[in-house]
N, C-alpha and C. Protein backbone atom coordinates (compact mmCIF):
# COMPACT_ATOMS: atom_id res chain seq x y z
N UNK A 1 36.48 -50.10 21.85
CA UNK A 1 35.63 -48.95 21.62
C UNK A 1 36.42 -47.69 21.96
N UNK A 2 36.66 -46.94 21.35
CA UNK A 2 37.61 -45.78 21.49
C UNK A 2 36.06 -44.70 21.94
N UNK A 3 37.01 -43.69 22.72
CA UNK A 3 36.28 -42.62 22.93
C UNK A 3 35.32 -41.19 22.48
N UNK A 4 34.60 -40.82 23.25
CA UNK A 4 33.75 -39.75 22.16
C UNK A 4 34.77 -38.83 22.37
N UNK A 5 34.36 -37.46 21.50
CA UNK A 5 34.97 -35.97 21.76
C UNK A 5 34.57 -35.93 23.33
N UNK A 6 33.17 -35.93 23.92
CA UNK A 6 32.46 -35.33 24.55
C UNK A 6 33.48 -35.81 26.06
N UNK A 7 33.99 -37.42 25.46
CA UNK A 7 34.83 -37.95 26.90
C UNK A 7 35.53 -37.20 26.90
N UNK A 8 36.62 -36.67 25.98
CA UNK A 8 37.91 -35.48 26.18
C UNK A 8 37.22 -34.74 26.71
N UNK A 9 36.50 -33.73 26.07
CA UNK A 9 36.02 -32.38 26.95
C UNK A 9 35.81 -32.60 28.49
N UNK A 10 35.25 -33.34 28.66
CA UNK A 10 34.79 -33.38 30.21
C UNK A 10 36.36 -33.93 30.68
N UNK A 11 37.25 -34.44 29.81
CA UNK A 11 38.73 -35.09 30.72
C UNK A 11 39.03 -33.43 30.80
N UNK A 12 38.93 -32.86 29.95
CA UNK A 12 40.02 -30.99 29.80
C UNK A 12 39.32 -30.39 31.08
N UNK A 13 37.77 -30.49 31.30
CA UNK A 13 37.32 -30.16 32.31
C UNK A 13 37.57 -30.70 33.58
N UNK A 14 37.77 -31.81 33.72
CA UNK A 14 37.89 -31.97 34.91
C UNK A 14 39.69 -32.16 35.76
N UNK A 15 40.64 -31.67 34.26
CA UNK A 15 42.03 -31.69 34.65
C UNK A 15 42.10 -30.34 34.89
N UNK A 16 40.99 -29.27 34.72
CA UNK A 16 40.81 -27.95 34.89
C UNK A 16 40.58 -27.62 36.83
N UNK A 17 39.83 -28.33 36.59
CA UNK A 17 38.94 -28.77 38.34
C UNK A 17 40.16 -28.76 38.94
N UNK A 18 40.79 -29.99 38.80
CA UNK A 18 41.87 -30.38 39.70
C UNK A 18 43.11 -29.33 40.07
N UNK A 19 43.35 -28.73 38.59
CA UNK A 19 44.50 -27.40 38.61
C UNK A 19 44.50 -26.57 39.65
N UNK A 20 42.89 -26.34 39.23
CA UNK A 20 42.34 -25.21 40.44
C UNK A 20 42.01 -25.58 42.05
N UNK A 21 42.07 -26.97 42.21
CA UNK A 21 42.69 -27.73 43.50
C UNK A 21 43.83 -27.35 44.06
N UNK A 22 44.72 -27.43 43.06
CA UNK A 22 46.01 -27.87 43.54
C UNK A 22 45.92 -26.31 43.81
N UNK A 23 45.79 -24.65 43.06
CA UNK A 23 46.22 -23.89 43.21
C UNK A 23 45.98 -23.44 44.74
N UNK A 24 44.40 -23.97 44.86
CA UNK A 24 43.50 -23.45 45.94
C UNK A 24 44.74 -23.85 47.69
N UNK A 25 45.41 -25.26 47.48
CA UNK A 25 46.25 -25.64 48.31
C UNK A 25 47.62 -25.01 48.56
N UNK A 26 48.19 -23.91 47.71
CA UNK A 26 49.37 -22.74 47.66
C UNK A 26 49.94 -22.68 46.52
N UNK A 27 50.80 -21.95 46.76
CA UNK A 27 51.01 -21.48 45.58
C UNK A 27 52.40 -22.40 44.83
N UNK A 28 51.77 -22.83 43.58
CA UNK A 28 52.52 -23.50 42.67
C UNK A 28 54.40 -23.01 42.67
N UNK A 29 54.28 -21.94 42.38
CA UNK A 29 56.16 -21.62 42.12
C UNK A 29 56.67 -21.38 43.26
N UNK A 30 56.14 -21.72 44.55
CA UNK A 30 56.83 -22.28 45.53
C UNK A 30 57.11 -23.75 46.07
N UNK A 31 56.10 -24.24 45.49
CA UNK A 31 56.28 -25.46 46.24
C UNK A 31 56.37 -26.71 44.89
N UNK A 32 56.99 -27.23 45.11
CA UNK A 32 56.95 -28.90 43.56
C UNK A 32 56.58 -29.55 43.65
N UNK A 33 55.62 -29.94 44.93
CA UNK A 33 54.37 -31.08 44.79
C UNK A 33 53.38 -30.03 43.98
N UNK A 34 53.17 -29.05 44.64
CA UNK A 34 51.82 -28.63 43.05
C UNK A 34 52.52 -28.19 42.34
N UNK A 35 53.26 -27.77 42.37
CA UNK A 35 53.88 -27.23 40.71
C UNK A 35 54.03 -28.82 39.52
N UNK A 36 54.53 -29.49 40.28
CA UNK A 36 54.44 -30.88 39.64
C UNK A 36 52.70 -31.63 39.36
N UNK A 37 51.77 -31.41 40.40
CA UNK A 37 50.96 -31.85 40.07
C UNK A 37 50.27 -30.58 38.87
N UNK A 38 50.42 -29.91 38.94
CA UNK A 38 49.63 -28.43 37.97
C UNK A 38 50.03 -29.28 36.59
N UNK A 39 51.64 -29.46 36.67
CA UNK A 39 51.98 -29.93 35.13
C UNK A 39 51.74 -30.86 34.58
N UNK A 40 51.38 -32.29 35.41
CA UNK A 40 50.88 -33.82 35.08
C UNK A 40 49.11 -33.02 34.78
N UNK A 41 48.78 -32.15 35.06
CA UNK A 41 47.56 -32.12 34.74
C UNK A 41 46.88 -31.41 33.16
N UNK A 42 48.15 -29.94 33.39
CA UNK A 42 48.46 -29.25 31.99
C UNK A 42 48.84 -30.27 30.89
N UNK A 43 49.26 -31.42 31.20
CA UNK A 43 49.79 -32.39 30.27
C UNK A 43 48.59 -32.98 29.82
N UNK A 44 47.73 -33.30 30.52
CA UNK A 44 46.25 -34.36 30.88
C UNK A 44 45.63 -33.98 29.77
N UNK A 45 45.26 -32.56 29.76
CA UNK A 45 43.97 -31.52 29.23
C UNK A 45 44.92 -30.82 27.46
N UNK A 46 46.11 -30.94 27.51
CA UNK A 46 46.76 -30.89 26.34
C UNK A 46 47.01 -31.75 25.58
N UNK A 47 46.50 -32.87 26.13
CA UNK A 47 46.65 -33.80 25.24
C UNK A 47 45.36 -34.17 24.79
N UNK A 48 44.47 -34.01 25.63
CA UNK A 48 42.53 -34.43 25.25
C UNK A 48 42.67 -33.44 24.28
N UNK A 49 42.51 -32.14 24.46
CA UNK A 49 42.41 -31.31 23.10
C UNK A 49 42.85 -31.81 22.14
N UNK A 50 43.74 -32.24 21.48
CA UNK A 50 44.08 -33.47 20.25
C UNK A 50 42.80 -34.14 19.70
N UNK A 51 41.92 -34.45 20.59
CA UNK A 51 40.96 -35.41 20.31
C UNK A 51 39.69 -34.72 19.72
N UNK A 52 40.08 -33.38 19.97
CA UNK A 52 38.49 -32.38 19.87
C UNK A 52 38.28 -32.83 18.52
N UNK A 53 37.28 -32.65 17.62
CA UNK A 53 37.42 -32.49 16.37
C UNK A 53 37.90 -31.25 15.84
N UNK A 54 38.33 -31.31 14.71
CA UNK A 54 39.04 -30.21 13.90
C UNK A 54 37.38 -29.08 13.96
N UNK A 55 36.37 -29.65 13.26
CA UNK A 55 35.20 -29.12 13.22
C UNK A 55 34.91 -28.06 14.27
N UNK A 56 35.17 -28.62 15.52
CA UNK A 56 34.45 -27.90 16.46
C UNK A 56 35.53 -26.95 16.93
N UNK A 57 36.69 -27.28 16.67
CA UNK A 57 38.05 -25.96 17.52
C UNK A 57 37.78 -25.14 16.66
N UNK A 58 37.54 -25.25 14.92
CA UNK A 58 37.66 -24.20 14.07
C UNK A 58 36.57 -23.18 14.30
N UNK A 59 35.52 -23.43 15.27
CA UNK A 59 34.54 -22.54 15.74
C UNK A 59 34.91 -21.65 16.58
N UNK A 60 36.18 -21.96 17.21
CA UNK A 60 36.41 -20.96 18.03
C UNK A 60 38.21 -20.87 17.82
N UNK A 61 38.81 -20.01 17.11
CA UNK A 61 39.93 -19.30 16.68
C UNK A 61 40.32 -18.34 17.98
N UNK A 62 39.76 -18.49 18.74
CA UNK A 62 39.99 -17.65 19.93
C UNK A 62 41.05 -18.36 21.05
N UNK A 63 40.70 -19.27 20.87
CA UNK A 63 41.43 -20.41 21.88
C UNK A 63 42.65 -20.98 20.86
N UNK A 64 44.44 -20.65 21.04
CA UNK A 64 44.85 -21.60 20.65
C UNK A 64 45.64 -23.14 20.30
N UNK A 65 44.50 -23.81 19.39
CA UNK A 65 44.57 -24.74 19.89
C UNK A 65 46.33 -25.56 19.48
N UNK A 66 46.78 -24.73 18.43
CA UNK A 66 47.78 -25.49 17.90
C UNK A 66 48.87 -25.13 19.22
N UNK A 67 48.62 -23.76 19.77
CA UNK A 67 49.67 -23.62 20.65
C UNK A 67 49.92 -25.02 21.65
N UNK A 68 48.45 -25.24 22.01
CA UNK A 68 47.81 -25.83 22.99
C UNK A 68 48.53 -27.68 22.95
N UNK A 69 48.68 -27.45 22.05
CA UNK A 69 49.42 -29.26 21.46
C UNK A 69 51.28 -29.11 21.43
N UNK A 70 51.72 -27.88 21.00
CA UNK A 70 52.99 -27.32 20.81
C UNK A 70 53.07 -27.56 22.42
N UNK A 71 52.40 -26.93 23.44
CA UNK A 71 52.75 -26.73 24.87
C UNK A 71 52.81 -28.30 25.54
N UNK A 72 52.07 -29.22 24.57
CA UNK A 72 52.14 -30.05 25.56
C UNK A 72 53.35 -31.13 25.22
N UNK A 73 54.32 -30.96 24.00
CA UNK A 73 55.29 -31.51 23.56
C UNK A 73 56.60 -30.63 24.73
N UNK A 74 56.31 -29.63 24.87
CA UNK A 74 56.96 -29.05 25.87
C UNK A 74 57.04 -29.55 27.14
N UNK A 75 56.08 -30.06 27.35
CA UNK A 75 56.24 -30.76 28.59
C UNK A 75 56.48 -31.60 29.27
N UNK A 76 56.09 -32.80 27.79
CA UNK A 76 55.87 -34.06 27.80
C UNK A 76 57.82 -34.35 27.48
N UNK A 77 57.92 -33.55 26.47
CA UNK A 77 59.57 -34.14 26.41
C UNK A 77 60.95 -32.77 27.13
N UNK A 78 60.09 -32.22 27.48
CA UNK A 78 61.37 -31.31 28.36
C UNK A 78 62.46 -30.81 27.23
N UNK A 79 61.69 -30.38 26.44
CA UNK A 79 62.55 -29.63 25.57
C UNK A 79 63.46 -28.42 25.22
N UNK A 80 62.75 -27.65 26.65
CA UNK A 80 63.19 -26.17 27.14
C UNK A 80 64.17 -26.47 28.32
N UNK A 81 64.34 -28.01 28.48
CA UNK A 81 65.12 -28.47 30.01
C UNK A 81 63.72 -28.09 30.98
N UNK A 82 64.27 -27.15 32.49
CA UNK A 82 63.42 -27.26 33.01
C UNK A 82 62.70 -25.93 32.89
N UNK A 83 61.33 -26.73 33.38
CA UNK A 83 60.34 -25.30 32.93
C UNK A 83 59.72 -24.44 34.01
N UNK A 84 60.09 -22.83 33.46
CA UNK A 84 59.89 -22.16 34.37
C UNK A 84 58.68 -22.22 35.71
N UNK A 85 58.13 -22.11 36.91
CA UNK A 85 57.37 -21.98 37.50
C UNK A 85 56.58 -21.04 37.49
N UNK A 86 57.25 -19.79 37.04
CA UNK A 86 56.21 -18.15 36.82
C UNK A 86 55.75 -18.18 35.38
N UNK A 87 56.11 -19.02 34.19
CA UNK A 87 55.47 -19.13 32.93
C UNK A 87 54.42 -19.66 33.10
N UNK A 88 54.80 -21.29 34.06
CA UNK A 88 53.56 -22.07 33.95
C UNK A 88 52.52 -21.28 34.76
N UNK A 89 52.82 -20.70 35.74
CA UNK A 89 51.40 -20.05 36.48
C UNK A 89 50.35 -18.91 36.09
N UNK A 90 51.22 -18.59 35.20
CA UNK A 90 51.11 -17.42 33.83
C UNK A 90 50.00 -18.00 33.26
N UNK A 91 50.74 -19.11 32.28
CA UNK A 91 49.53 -19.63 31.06
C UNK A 91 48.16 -19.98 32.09
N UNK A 92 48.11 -20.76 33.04
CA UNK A 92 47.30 -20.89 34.00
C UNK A 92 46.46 -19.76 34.04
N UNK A 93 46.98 -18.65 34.70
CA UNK A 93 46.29 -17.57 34.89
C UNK A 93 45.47 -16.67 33.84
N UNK A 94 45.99 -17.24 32.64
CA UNK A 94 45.36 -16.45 31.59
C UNK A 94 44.71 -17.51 30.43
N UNK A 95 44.71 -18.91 30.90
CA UNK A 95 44.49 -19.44 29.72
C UNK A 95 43.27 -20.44 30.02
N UNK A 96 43.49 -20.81 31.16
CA UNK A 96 42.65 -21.90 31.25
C UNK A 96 41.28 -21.52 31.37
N UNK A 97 40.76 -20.05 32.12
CA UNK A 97 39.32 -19.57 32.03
C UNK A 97 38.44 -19.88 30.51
N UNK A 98 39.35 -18.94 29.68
CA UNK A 98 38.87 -19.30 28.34
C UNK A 98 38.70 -20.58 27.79
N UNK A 99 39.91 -21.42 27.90
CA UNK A 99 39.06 -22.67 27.64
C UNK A 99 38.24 -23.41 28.35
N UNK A 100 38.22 -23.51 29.50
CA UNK A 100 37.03 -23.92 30.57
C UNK A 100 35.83 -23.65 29.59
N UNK A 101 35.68 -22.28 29.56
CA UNK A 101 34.35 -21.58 28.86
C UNK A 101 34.36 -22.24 27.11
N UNK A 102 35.28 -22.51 26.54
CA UNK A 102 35.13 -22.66 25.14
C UNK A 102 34.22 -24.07 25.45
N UNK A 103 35.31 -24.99 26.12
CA UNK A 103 34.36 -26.76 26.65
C UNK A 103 33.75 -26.94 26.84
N UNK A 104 33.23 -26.07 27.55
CA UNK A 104 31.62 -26.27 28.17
C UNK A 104 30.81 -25.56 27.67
N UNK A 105 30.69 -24.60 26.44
CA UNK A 105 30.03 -24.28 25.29
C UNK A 105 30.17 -25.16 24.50
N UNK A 106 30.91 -26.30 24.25
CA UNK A 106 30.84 -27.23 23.06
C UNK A 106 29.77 -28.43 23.70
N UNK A 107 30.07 -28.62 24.95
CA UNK A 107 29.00 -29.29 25.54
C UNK A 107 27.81 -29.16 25.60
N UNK A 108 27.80 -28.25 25.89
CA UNK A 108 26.24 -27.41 25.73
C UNK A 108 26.01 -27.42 24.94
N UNK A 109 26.11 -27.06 23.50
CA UNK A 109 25.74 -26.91 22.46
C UNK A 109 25.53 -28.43 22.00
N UNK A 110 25.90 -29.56 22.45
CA UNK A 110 25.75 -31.04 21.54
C UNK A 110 24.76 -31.63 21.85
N UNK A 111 23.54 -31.98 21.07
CA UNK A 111 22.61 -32.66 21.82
C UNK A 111 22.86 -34.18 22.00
N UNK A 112 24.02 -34.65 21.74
CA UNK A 112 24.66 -36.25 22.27
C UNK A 112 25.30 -35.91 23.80
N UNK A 113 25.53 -34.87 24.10
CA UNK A 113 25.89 -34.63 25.64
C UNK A 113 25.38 -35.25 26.70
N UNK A 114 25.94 -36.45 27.08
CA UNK A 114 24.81 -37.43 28.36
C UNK A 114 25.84 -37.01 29.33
């Protein structure tokens, strides 16, 4: 039995949760236990997005998603070598609110949402 959309969203959400764990514990571009855990997680939630339907990302052009799959080939195969610590805390800082909020408007909005 393969998974719903609704399982991804709540995986993007809750690899969101955790980010904001790790940040809450210091700061990422000092230290490489969270900077390492931030990125096993950025990896987590970039890869569930894959799963969204096409249907429902095209509702929101605001969020992007193709970047969002591009970033996680970045990560997944180290294609830049190694990756900066002040980029990743960057996209963090500016990216993940919005999608938090896009996810949990798609949730909300589904009446299959258990």
């Amino acid at each position: 039995m393969s998974k719903t959309w609704q399982a991804y969203a709540r995986h993007i959400l809750d690899a969101i949760a955790r980010i904001r764990l790790i940040q809450g514990r210091g700061d990422l571009t000092q230290d490489v236990v969270l900077y390492d855990a931030a990125l096993r997680n950025l990896q987590t939630l970039s890869e569930a997005t894959q799963q969204l339907p096409s249907s429902l990302k095209d509702l929101h052009p605001e969020i992007p998603w193709r970047q969002i799959s591009g970033f996680r080939n970045i990560l997944v195969h180290n294609y830049l070598g190694e990756i900066d610590p002040l980029t990743i805390a960057a996209v963090i800082e500016r990216n993940l609110q919005p999608l938090e909020d896009c996810v949990r408007g798609m949730l909300d909005r589904d009446p299959d949402n258990k």
